[in-house]
C-alpha atoms as a PDB file:
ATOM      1  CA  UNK A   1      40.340 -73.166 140.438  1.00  0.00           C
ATOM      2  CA  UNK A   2      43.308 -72.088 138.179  1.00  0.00           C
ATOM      3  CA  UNK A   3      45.675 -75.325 136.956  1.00  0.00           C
ATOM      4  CA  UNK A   4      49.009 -75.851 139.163  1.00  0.00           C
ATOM      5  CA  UNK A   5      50.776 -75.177 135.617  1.00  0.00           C
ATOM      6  CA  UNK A   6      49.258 -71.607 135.239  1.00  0.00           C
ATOM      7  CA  UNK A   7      50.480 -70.018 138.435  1.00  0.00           C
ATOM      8  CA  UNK A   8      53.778 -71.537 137.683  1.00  0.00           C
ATOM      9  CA  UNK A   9      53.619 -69.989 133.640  1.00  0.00           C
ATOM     10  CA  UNK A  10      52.397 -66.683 135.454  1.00  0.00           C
ATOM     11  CA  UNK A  11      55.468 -66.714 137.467  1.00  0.00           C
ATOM     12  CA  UNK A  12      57.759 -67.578 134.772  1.00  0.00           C
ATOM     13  CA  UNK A  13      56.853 -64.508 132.437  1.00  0.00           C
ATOM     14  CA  UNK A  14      56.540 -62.202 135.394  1.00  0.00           C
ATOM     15  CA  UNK A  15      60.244 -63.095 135.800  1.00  0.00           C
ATOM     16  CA  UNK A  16      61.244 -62.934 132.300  1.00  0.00           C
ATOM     17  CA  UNK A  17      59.489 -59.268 132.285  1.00  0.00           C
ATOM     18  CA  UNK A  18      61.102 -58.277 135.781  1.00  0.00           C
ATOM     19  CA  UNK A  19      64.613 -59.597 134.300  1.00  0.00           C
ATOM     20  CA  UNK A  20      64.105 -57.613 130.762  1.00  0.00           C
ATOM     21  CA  UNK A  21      63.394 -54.718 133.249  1.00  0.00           C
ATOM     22  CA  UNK A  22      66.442 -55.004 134.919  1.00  0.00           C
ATOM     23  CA  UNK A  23      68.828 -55.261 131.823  1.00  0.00           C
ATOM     24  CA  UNK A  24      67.017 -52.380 130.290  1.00  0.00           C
ATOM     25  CA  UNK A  25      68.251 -50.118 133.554  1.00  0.00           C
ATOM     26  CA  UNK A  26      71.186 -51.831 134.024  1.00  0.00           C
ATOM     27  CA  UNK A  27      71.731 -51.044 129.891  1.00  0.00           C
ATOM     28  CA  UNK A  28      70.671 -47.292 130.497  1.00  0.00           C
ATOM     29  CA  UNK A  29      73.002 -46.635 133.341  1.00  0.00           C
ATOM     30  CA  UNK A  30      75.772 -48.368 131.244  1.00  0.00           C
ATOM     31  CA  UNK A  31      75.112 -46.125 128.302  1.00  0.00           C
ATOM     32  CA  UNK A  32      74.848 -42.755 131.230  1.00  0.00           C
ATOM     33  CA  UNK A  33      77.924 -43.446 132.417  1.00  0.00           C
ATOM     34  CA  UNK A  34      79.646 -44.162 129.155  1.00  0.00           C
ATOM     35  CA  UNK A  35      78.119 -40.631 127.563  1.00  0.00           C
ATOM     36  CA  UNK A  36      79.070 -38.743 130.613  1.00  0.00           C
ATOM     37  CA  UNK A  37      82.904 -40.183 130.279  1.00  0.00           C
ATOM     38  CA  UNK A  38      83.142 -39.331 126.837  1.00  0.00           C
ATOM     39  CA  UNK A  39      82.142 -35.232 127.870  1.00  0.00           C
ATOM     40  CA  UNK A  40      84.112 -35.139 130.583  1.00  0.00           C
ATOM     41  CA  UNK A  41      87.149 -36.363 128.476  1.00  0.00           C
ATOM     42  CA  UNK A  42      86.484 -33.606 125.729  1.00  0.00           C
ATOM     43  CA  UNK A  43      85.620 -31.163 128.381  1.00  0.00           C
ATOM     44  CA  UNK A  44      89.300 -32.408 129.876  1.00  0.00           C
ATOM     45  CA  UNK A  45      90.893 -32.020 126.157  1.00  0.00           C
ATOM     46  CA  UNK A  46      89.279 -28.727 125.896  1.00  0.00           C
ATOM     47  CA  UNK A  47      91.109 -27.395 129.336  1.00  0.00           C
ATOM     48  CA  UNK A  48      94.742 -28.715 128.217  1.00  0.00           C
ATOM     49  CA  UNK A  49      94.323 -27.020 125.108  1.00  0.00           C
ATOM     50  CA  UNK A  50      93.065 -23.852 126.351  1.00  0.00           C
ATOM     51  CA  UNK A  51      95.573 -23.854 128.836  1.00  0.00           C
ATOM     52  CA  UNK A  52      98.921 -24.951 126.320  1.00  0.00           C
ATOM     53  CA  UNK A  53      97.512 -22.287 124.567  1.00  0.00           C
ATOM     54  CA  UNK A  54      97.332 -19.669 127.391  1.00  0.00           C
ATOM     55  CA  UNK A  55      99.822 -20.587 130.208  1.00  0.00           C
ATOM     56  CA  UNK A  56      98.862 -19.445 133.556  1.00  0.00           C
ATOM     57  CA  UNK A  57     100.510 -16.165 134.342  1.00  0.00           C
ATOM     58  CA  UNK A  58     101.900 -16.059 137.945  1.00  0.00           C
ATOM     59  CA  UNK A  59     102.030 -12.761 139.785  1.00  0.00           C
ATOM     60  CA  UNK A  60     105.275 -10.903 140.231  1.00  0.00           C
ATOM     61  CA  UNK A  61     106.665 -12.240 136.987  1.00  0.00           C
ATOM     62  CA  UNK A  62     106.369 -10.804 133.514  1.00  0.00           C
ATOM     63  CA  UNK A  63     105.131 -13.814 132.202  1.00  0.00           C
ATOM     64  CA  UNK A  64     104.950 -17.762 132.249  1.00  0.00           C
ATOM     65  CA  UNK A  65     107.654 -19.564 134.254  1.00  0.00           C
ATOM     66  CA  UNK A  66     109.752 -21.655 132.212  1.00  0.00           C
ATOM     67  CA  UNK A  67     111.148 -24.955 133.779  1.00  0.00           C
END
């Protein structure tokens, strides 16, 4: 028969492992979402200056509309 002490050690590292787990995902989906802001930002930059660049042309006119 295992010691009262080793069951309780066993249970200790299996949380400490289980824990480590979690902050590892937790980390990665931190780091996901933190990648996939910084493209959608450039992909957002990109669009402005494509469009300052090229105004939309509206049908019926001869060209942009100016405010």
């Amino acid at each position: 028969m295992t010691p009262p002490h080793a069951n309780q050690n066993f249970r200790t590292v299996a949380y400490a492992i289980a824990r480590d787990k979690g902050q590892r995902i937790l980390l990665n989906l931190i780091a996901a979402a933190a990648v996939t802001t910084v493209f959608a930002v450039k992909a957002s930059e990109t669009d402005n200056q494509r469009l300052s660049a090229n105004p939309p042309v509206v049908a019926g006119t001869d060209g942009p509309l100016i405010p």
